[in-house]
N, C-alpha and C. Protein backbone atom coordinates (compact mmCIF):
# COMPACT_ATOMS: atom_id res chain seq x y z
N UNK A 1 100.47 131.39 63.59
CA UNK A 1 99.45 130.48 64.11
C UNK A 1 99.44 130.57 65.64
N UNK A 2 98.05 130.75 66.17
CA UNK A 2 98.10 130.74 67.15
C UNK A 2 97.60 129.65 68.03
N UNK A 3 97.84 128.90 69.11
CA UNK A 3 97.45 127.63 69.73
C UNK A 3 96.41 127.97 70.80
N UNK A 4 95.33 127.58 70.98
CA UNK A 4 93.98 127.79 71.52
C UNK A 4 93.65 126.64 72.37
N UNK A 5 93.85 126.37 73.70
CA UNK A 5 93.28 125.65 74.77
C UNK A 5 91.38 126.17 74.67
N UNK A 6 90.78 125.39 74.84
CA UNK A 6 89.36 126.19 74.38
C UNK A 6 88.54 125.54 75.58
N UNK A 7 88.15 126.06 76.60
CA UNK A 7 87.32 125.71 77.52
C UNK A 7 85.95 125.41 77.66
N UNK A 8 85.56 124.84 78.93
CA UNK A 8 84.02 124.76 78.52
C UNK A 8 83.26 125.74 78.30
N UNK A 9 82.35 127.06 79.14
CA UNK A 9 82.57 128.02 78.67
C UNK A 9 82.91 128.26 77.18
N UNK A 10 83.96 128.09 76.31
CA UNK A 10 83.49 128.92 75.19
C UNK A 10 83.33 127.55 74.16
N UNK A 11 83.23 126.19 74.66
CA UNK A 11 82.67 125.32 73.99
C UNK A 11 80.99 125.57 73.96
N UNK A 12 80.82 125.34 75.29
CA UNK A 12 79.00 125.86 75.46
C UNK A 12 78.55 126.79 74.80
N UNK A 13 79.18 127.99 74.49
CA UNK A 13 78.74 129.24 73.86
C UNK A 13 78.19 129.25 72.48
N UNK A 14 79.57 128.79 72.28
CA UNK A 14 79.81 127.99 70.92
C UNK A 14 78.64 127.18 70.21
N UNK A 15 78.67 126.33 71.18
CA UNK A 15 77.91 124.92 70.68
C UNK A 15 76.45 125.69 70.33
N UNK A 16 76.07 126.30 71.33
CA UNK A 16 74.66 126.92 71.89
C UNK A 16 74.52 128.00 70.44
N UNK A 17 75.51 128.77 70.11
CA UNK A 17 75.03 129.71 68.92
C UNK A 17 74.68 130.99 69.22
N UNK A 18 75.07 131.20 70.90
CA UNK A 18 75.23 132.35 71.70
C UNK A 18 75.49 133.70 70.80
N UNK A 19 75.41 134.73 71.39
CA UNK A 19 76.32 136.36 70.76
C UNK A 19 77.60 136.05 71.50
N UNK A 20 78.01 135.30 72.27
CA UNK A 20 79.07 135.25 72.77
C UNK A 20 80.01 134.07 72.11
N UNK A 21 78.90 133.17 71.78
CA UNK A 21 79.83 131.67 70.98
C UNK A 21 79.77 132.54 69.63
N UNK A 22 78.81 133.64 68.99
CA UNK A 22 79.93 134.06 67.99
C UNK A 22 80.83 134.24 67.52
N UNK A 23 81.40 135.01 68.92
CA UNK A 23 83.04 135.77 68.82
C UNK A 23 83.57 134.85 69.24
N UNK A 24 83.37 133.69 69.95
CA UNK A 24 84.47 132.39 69.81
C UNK A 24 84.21 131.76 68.30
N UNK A 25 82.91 131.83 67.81
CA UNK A 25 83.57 131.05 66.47
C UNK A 25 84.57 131.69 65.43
N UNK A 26 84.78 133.12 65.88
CA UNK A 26 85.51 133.95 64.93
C UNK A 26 86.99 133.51 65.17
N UNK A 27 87.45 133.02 66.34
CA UNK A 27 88.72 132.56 66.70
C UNK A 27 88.55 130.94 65.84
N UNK A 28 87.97 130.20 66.84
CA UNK A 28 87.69 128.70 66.36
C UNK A 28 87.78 128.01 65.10
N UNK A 29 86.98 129.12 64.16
CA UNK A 29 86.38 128.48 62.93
C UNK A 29 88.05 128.99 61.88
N UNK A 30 88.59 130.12 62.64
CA UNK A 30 89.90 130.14 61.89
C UNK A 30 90.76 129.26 61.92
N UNK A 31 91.38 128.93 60.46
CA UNK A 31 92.04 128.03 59.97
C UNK A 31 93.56 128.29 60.47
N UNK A 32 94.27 129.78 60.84
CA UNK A 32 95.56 130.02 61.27
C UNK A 32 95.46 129.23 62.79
N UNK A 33 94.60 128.54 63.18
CA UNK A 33 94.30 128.50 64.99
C UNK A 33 95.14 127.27 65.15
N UNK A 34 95.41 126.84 65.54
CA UNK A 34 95.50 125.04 66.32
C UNK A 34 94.66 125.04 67.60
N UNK A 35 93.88 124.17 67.93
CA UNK A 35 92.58 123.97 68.70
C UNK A 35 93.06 122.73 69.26
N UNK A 36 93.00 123.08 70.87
CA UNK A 36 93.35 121.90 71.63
C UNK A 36 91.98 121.84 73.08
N UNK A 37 91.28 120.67 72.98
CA UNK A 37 90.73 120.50 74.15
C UNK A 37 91.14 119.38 75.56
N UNK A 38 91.00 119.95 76.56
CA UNK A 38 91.44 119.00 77.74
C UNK A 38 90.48 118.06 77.70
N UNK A 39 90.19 116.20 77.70
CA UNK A 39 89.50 115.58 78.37
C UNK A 39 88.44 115.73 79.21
N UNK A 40 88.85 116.19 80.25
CA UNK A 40 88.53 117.46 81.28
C UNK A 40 87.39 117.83 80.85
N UNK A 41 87.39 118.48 80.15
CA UNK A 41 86.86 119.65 79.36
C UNK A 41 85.45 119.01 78.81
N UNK A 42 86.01 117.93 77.75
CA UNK A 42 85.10 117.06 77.11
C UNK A 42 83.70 116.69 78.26
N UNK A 43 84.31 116.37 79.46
CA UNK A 43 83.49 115.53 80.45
C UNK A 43 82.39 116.82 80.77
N UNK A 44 83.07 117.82 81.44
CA UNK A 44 82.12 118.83 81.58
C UNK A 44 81.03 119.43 80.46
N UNK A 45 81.69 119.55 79.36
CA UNK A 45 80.86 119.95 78.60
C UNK A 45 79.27 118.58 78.36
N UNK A 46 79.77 117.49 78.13
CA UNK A 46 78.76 116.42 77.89
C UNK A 46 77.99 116.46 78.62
N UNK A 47 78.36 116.70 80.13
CA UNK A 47 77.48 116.92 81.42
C UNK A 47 76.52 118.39 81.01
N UNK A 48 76.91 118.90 80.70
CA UNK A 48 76.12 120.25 80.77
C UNK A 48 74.95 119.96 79.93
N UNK A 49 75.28 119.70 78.45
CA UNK A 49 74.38 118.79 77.21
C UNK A 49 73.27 117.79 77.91
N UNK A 50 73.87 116.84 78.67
CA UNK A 50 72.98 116.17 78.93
C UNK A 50 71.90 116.82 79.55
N UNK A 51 72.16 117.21 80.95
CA UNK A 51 71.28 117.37 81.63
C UNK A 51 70.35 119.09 81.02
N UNK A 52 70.46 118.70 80.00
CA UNK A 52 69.50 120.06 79.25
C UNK A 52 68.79 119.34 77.94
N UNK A 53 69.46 118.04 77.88
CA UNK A 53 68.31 117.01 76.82
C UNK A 53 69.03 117.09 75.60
N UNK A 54 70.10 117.70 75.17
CA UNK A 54 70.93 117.83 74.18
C UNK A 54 71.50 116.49 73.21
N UNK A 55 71.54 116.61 72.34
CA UNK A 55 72.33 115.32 71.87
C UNK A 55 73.68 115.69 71.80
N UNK A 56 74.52 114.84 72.20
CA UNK A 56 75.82 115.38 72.79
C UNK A 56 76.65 114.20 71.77
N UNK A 57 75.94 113.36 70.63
CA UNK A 57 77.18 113.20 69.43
C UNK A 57 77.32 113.87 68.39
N UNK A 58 76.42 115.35 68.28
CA UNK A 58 76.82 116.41 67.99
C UNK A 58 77.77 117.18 68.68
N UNK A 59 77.50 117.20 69.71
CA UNK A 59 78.56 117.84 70.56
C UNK A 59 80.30 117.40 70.23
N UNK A 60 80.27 115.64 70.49
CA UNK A 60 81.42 115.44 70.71
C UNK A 60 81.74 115.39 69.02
N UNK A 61 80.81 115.48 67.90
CA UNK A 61 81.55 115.84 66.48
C UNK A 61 82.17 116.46 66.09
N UNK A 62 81.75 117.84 66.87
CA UNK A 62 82.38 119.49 66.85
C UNK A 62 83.47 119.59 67.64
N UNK A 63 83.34 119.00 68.64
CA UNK A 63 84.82 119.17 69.54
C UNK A 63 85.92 118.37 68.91
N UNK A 64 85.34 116.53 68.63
CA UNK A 64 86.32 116.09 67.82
C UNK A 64 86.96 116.64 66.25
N UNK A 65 86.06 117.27 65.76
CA UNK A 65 86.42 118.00 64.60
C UNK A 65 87.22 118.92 64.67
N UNK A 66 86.90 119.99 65.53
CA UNK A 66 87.79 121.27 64.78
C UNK A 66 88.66 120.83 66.46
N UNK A 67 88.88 120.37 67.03
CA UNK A 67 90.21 120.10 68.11
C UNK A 67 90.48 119.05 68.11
N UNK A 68 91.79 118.89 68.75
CA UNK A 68 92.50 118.25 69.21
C UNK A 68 92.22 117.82 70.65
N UNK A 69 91.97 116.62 70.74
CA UNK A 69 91.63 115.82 72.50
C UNK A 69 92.68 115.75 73.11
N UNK A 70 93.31 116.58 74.28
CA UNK A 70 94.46 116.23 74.98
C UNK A 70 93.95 115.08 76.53
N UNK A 71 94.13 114.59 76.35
CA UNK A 71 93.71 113.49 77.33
C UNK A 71 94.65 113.60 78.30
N UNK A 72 94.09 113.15 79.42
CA UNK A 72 94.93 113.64 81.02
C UNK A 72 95.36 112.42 81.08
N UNK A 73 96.55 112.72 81.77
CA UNK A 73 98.10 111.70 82.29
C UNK A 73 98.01 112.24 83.56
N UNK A 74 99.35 111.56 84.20
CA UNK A 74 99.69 111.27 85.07
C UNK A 74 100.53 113.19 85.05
N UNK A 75 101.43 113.04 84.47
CA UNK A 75 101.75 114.59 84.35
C UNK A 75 101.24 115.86 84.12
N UNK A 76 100.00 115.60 83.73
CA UNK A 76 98.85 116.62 83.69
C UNK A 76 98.18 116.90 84.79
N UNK A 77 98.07 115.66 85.52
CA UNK A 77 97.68 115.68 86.87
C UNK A 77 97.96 116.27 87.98
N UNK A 78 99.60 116.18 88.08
CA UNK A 78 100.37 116.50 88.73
C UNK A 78 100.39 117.65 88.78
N UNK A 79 100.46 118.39 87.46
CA UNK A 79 100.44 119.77 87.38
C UNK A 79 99.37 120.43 87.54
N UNK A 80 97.96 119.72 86.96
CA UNK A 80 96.85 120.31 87.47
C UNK A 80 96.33 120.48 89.14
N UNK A 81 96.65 119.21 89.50
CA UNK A 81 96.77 119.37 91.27
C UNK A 81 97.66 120.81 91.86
N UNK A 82 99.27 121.14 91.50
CA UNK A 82 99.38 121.76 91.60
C UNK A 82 98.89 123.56 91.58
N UNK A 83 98.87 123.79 90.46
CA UNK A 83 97.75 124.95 89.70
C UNK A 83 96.05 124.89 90.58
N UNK A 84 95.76 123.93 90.66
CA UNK A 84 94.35 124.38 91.52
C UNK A 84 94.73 124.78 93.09
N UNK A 85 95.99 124.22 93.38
CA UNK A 85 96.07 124.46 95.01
C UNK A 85 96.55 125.86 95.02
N UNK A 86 97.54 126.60 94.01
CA UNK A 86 97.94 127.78 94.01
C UNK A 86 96.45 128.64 94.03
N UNK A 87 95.85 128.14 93.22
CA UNK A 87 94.86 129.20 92.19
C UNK A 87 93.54 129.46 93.60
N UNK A 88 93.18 127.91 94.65
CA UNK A 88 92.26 128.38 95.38
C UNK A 88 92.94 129.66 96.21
N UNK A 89 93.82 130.10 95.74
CA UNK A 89 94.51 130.90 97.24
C UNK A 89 94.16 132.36 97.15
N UNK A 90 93.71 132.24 95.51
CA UNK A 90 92.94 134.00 95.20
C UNK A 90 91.35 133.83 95.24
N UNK A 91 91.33 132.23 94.81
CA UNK A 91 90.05 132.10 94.17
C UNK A 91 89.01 131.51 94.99
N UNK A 92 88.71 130.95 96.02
CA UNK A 92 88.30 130.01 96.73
C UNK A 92 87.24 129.22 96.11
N UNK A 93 86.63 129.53 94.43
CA UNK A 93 85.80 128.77 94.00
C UNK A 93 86.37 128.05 92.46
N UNK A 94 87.87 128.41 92.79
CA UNK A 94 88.27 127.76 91.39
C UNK A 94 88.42 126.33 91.13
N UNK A 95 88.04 125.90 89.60
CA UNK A 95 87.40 124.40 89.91
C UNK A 95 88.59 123.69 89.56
N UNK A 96 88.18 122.17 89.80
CA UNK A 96 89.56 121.43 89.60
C UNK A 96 89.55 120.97 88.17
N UNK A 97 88.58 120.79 87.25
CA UNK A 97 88.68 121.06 85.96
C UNK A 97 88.97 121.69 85.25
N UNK A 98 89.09 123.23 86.19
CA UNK A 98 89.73 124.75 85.11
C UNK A 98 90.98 124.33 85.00
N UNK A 99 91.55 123.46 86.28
CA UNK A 99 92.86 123.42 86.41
C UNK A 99 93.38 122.89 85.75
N UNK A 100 92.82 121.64 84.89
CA UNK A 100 92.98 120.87 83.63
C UNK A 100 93.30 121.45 82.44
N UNK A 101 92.33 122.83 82.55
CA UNK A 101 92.63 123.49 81.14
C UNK A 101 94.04 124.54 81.09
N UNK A 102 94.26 125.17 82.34
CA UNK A 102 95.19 125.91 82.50
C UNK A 102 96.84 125.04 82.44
N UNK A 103 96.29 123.38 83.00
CA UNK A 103 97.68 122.52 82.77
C UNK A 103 98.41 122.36 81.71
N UNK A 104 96.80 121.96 80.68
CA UNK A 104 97.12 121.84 79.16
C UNK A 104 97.66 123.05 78.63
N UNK A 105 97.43 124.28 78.68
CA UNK A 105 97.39 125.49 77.97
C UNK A 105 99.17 125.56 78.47
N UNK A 106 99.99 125.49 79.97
CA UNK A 106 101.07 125.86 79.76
C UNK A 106 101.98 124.51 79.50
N UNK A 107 101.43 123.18 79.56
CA UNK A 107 102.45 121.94 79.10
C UNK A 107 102.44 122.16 77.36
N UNK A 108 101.26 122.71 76.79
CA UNK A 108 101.29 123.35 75.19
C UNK A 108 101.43 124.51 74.58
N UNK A 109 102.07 125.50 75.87
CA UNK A 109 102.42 126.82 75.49
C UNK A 109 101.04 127.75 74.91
N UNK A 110 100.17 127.16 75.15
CA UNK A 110 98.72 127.50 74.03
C UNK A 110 98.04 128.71 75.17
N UNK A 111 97.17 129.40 74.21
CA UNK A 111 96.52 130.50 75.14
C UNK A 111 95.08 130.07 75.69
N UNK A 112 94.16 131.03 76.39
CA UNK A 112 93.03 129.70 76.93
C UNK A 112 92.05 130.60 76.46
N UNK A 113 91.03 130.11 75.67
CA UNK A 113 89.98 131.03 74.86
C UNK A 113 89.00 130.85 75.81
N UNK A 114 88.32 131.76 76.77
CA UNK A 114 87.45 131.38 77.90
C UNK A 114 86.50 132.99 77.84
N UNK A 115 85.55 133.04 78.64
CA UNK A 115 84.64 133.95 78.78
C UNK A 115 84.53 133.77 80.54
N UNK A 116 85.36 132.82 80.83
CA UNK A 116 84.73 132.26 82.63
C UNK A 116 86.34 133.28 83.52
N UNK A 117 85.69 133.76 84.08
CA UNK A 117 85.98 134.70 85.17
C UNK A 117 86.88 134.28 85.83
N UNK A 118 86.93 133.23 86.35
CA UNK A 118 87.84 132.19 86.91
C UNK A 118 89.13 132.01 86.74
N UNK A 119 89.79 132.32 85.20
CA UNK A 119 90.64 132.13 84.78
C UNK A 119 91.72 133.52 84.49
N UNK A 120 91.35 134.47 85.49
CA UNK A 120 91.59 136.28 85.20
C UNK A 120 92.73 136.04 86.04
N UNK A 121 93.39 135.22 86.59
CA UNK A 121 94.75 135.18 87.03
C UNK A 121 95.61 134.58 86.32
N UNK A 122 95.04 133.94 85.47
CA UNK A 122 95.95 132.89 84.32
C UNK A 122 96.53 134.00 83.05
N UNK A 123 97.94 134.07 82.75
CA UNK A 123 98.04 135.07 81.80
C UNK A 123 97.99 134.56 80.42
N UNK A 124 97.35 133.32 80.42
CA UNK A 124 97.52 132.37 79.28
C UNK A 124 95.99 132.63 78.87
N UNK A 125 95.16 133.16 79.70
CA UNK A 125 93.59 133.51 78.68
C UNK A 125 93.29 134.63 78.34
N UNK A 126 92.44 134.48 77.43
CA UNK A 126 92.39 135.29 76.26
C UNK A 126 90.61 135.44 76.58
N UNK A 127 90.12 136.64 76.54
CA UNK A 127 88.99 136.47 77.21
C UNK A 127 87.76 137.36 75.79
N UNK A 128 86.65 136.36 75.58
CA UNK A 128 85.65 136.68 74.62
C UNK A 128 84.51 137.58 75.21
């Protein structure tokens, strides 16, 4: 079994029914997976939904369904603050929400199922 941090990016893809949220549902929709989303994550994605007219308690059905909500602490924080200050030092546009997902992915040992560019220094993603 493999453990799957799943970002926005391949939530959107996903959600959308993309050629690209295909090959994330081929990971996703597998039953060997464990599926974990950051909070984080949740927020961005709803934002994206909205402002495109989406109904987004579909959205949050699918995310609550096939994942797991890791909700941000105080120690997630910490570490995500950390990780974005390293990460602007290659990246100068890396966001402070990726940093959320990259926190979760090594406080859960989990890999990061992403398509976003952003995350090509992280050896924890796995790229669609």
């Amino acid at each position: 079994m493999t453990d799957y941090v799943i970002d926005a990016w391949a939530w959107i893809e996903y959600l959308e029914g993309s050629d690209k949220g295909k090959k994330v549902a081929n990971i996703i929709e597998q039953d060997s997976n464990s599926l974990l989303t950051s909070s984080a994550t949740v927020a961005e994605v709803i934002s994206k939904f909205l402002r495109v007219g989406k109904n987004i308690k579909i959205v949050l059905s699918a995310i609550n369904n096939l994942s797991f909500v890791v909700n941000v602490d105080n120690e997630l924080g910490i570490s995500a603050g950390k990780i974005h200050f390293e990460a602007k030092k290659k990246n100068k546009d890396f966001g402070m929400l990726d940093s959320f997902v990259v926190a979760t992915a090594k406080k859960r040992k989990a890999r990061i199922l992403t398509g976003d560019n952003d995350f090509k220094q992280f050896k924890e993603a796995v790229f669609v």
